[in-house]
N, C-alpha and C. Protein backbone atom coordinates (compact mmCIF):
# COMPACT_ATOMS: atom_id res chain seq x y z
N UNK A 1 4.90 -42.43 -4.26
CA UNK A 1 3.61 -41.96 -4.77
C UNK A 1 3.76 -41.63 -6.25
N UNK A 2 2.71 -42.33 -7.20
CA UNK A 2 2.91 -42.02 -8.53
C UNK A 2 2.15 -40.69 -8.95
N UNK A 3 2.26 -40.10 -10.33
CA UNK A 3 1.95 -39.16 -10.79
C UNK A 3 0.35 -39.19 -10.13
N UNK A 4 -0.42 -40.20 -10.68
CA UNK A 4 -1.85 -40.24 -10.17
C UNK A 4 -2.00 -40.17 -8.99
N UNK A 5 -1.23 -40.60 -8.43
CA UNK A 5 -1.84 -40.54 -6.84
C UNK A 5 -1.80 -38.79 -6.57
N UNK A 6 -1.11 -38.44 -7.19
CA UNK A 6 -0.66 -36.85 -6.71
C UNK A 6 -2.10 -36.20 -7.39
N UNK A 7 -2.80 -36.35 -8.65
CA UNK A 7 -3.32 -35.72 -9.41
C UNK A 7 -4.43 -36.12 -8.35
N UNK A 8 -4.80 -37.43 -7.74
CA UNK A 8 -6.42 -37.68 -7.74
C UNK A 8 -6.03 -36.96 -6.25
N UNK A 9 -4.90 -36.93 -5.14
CA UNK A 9 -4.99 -36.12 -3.98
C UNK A 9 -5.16 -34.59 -4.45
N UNK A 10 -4.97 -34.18 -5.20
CA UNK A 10 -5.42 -32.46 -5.22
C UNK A 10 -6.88 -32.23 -6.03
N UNK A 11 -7.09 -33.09 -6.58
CA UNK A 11 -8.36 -33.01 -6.66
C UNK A 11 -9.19 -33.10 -5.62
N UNK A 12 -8.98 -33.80 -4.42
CA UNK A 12 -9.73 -33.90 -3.54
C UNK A 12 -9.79 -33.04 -2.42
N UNK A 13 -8.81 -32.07 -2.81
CA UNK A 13 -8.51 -30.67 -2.61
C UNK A 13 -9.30 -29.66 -2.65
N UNK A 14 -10.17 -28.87 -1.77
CA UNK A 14 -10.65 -27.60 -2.32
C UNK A 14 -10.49 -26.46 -1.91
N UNK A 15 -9.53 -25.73 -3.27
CA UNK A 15 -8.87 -24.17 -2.43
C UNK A 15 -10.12 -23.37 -2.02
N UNK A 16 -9.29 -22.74 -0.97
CA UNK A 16 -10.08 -21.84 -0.31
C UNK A 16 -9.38 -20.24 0.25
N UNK A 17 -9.80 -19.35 -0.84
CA UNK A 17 -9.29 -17.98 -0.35
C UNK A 17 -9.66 -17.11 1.05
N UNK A 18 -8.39 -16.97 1.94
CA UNK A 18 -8.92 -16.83 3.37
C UNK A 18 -8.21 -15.09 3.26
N UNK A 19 -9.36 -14.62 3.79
CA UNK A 19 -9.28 -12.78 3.60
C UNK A 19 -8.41 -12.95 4.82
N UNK A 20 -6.86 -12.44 5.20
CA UNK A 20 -6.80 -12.43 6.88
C UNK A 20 -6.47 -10.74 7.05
N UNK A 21 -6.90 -10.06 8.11
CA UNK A 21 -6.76 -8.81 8.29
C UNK A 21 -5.48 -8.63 9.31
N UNK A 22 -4.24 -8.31 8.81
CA UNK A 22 -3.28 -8.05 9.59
C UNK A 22 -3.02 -7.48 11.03
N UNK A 23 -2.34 -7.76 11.68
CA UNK A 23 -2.61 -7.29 13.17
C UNK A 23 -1.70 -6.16 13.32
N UNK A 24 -2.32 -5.51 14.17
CA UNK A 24 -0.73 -3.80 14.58
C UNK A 24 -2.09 -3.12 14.25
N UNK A 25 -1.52 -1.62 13.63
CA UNK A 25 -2.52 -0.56 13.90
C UNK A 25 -3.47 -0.57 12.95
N UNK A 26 -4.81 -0.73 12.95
CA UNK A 26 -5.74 -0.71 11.84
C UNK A 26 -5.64 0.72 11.11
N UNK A 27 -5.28 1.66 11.25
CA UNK A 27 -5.41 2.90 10.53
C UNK A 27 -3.99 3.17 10.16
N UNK A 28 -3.36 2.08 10.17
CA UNK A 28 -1.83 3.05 9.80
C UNK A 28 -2.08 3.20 8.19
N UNK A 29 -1.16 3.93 7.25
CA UNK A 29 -1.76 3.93 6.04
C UNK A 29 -2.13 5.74 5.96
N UNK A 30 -2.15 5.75 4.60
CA UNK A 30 -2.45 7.33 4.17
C UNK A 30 -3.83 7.70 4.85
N UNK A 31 -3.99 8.50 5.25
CA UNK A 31 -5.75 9.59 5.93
C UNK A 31 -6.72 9.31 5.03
N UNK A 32 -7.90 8.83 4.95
CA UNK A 32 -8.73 9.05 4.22
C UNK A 32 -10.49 9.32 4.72
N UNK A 33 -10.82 10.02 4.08
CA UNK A 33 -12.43 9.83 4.19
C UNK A 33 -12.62 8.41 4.80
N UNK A 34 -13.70 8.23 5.86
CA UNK A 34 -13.54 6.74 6.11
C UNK A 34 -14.56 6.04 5.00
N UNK A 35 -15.04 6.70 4.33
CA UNK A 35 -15.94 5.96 3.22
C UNK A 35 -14.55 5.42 2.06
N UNK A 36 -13.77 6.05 1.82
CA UNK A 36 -12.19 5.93 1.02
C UNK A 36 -11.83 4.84 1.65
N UNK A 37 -11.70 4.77 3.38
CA UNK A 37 -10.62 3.77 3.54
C UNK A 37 -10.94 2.43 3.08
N UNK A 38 -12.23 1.93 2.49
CA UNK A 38 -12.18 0.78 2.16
C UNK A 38 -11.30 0.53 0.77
N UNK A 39 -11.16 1.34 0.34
CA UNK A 39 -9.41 1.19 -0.90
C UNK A 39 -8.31 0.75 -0.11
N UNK A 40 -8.08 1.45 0.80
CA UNK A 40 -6.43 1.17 1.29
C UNK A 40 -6.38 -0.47 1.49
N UNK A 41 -5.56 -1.16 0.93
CA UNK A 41 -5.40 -2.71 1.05
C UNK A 41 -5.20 -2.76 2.57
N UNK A 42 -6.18 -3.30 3.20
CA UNK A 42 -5.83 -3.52 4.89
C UNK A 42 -5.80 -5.08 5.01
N UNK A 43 -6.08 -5.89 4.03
CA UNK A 43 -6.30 -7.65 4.03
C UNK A 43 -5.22 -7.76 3.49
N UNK A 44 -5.02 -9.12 3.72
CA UNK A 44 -4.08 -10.17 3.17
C UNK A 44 -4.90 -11.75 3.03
N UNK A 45 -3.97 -11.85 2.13
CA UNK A 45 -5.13 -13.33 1.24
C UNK A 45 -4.10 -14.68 1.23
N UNK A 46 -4.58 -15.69 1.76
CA UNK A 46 -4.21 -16.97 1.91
C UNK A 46 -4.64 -17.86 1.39
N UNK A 47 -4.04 -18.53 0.77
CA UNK A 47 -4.80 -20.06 0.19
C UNK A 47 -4.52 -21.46 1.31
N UNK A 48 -5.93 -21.47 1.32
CA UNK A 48 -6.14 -22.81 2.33
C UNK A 48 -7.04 -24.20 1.76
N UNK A 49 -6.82 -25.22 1.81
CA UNK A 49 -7.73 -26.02 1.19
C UNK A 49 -8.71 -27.16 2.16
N UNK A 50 -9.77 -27.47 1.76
CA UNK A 50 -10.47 -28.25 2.52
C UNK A 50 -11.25 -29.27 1.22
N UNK A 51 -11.00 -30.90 2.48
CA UNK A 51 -11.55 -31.84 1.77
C UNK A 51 -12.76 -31.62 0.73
N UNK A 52 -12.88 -32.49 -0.83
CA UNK A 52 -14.02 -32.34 -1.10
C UNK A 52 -15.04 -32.90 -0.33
N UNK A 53 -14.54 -34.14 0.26
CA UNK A 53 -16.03 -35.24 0.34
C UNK A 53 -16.29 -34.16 1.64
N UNK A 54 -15.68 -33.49 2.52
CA UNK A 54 -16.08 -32.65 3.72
C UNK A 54 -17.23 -31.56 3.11
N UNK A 55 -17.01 -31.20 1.56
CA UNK A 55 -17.84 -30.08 1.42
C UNK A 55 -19.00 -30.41 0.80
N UNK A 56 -18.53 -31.65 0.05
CA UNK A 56 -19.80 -32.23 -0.26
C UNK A 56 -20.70 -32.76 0.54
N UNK A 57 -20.89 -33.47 1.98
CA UNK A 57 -21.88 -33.54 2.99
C UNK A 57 -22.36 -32.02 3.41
N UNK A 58 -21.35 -30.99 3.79
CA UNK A 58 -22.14 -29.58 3.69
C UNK A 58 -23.07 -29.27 3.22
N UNK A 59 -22.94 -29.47 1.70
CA UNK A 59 -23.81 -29.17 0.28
C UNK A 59 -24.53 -29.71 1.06
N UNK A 60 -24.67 -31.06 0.97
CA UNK A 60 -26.01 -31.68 0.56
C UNK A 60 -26.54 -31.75 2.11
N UNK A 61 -26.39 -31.20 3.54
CA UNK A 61 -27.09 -30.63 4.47
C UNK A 61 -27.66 -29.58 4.36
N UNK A 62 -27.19 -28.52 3.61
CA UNK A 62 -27.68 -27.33 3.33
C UNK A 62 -29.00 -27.69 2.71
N UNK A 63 -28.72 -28.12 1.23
CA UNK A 63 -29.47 -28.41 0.38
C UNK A 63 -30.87 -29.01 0.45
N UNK A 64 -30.18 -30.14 1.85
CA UNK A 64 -31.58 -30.52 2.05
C UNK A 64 -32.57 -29.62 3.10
N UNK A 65 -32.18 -28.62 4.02
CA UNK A 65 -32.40 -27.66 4.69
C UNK A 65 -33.65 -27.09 3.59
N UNK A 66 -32.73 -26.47 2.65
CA UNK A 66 -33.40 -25.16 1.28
C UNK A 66 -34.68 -26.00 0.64
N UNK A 67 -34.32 -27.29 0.45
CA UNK A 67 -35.59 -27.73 -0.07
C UNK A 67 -36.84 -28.40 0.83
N UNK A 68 -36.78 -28.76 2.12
CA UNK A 68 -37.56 -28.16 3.35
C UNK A 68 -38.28 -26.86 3.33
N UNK A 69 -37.19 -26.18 3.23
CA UNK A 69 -37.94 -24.89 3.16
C UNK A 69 -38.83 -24.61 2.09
N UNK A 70 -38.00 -24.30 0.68
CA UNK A 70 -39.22 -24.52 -0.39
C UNK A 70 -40.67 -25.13 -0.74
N UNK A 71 -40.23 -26.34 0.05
CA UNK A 71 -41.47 -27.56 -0.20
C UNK A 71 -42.77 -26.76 0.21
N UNK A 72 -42.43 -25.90 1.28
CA UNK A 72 -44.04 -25.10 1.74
C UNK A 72 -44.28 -23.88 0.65
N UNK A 73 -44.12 -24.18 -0.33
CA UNK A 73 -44.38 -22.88 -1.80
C UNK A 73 -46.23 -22.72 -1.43
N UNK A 74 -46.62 -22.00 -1.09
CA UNK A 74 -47.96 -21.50 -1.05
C UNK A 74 -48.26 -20.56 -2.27
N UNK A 75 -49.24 -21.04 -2.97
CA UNK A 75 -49.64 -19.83 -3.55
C UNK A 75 -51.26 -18.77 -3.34
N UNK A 76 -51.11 -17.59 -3.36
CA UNK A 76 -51.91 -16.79 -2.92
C UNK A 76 -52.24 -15.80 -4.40
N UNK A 77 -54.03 -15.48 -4.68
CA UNK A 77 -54.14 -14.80 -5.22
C UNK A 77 -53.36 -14.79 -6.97
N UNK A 78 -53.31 -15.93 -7.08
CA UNK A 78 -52.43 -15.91 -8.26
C UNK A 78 -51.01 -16.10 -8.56
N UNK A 79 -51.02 -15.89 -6.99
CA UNK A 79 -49.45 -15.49 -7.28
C UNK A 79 -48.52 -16.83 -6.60
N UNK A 80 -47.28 -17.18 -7.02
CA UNK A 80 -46.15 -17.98 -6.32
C UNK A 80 -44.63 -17.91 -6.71
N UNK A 81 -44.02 -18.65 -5.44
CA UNK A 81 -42.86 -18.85 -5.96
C UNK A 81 -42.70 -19.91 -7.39
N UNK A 82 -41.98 -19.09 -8.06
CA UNK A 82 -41.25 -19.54 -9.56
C UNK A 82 -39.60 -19.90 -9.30
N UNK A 83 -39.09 -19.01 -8.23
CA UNK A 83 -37.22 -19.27 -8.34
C UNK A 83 -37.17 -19.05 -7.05
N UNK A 84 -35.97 -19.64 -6.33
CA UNK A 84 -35.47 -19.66 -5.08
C UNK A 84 -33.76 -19.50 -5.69
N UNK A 85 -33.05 -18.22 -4.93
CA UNK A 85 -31.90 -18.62 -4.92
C UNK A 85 -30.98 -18.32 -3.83
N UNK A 86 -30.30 -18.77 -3.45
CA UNK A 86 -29.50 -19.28 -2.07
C UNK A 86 -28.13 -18.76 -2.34
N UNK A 87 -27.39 -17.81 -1.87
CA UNK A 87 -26.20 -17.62 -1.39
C UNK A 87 -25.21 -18.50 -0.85
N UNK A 88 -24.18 -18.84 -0.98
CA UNK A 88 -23.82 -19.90 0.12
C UNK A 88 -22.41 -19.54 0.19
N UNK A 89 -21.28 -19.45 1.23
CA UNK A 89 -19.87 -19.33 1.13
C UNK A 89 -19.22 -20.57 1.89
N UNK A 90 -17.81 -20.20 2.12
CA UNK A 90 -17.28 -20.74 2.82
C UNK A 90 -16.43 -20.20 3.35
N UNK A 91 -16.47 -20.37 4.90
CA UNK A 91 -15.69 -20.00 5.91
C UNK A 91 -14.26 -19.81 5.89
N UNK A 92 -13.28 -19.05 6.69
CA UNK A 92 -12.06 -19.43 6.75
C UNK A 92 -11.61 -21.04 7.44
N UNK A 93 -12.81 -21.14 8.43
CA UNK A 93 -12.46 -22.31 9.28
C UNK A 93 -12.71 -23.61 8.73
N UNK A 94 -13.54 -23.32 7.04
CA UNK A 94 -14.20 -24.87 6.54
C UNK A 94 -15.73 -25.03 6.54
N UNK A 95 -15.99 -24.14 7.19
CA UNK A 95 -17.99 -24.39 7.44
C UNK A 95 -18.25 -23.64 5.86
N UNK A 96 -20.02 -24.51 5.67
CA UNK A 96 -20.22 -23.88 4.87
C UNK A 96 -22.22 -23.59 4.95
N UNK A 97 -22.09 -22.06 4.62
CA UNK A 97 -23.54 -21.35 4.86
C UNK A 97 -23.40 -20.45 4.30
N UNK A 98 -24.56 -19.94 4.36
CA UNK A 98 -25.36 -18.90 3.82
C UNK A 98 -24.37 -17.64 3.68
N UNK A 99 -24.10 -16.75 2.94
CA UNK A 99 -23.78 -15.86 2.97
C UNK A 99 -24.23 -14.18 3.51
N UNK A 100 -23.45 -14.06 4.92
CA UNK A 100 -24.91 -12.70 5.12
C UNK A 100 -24.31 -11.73 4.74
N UNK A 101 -24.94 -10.64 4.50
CA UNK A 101 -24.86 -9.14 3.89
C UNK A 101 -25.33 -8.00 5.05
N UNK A 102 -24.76 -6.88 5.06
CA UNK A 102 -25.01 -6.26 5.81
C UNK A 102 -26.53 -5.54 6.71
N UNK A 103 -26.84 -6.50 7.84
CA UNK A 103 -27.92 -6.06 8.17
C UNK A 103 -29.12 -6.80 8.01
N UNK A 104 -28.54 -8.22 7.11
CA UNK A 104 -29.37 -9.24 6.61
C UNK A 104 -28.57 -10.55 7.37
N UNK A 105 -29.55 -11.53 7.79
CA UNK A 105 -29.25 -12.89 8.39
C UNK A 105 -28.35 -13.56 7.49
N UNK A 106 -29.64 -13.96 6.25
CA UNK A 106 -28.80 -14.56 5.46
C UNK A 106 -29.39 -14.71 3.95
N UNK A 107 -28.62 -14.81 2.90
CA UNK A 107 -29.04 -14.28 1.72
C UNK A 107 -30.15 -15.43 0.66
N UNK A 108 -30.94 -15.06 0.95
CA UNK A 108 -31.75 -16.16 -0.53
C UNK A 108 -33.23 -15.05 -0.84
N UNK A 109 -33.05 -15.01 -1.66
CA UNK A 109 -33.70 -14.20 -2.86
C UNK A 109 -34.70 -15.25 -3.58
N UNK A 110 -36.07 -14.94 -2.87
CA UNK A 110 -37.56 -15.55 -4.22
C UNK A 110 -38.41 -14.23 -5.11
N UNK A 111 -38.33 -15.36 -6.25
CA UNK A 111 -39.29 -14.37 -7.30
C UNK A 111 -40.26 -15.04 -7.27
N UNK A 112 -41.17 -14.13 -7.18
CA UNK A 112 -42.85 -14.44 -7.57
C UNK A 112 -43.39 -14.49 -9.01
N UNK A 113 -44.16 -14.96 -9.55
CA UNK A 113 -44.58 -14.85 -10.63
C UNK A 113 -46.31 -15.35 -10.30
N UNK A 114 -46.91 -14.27 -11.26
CA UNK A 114 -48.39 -14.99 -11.56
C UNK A 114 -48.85 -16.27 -12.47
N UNK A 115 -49.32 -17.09 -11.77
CA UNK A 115 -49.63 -18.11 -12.67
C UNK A 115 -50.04 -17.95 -13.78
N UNK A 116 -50.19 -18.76 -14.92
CA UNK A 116 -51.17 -18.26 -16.39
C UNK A 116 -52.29 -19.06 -16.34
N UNK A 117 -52.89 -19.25 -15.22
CA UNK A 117 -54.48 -19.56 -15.26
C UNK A 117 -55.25 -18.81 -14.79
């Protein structure tokens, strides 16, 4: 395998930082307020990589999902969507979606704006 072959295989490479939470006692570690314990390092971090062309069909399933959705922009009273923006991560396992937040499905954020007519 020549130099290129090596360069164009890691390009086709895409790292991926995997949070892993160690196994044994979750509280071992100094006492803290449990609002504190999110300081104490309880993760460990792995680098894992997944195909591009794998993440690129992701993308562009998602993508076409988000703009489905958009396409129904209604406007009311003056008012409409101006911006859509979409969260998106990736898994430890390789999937790729939406990013959720606590208590929320999943993250995409629209601004409204009034038209100028």
């Amino acid at each position: 395998m020549t130099n290129t072959d090596e360069v164009t295989d890691e390009l086709n490479l895409v790292p991926i930082l995997i949070w892993d939470e160690p196994s044994g006692d979750q509280n071992a570690g100094p006492r803290y307020e449990p609002q504190a314990r999110l300081l104490w390092p309880r993760f460990r971090t792995k680098i894992d990589t997944m195909e591009l062309e794998d993440l690129k069909e992701k993308y562009a399933r998602i993508q076409q999902q988000v703009n489905a959705l958009v396409a129904q922009n209604v406007s009311a009273n003056g008012w409409g969507v101006s911006e859509v923006m979409v969260r998106l991560g990736i898994s430890a396992k390789g999937g790729l979606g939406f990013i959720a937040e606590a208590g929320v499905e999943a993250a995409i954020e629209v601004t409204f704006s009034r038209s100028a007519t």
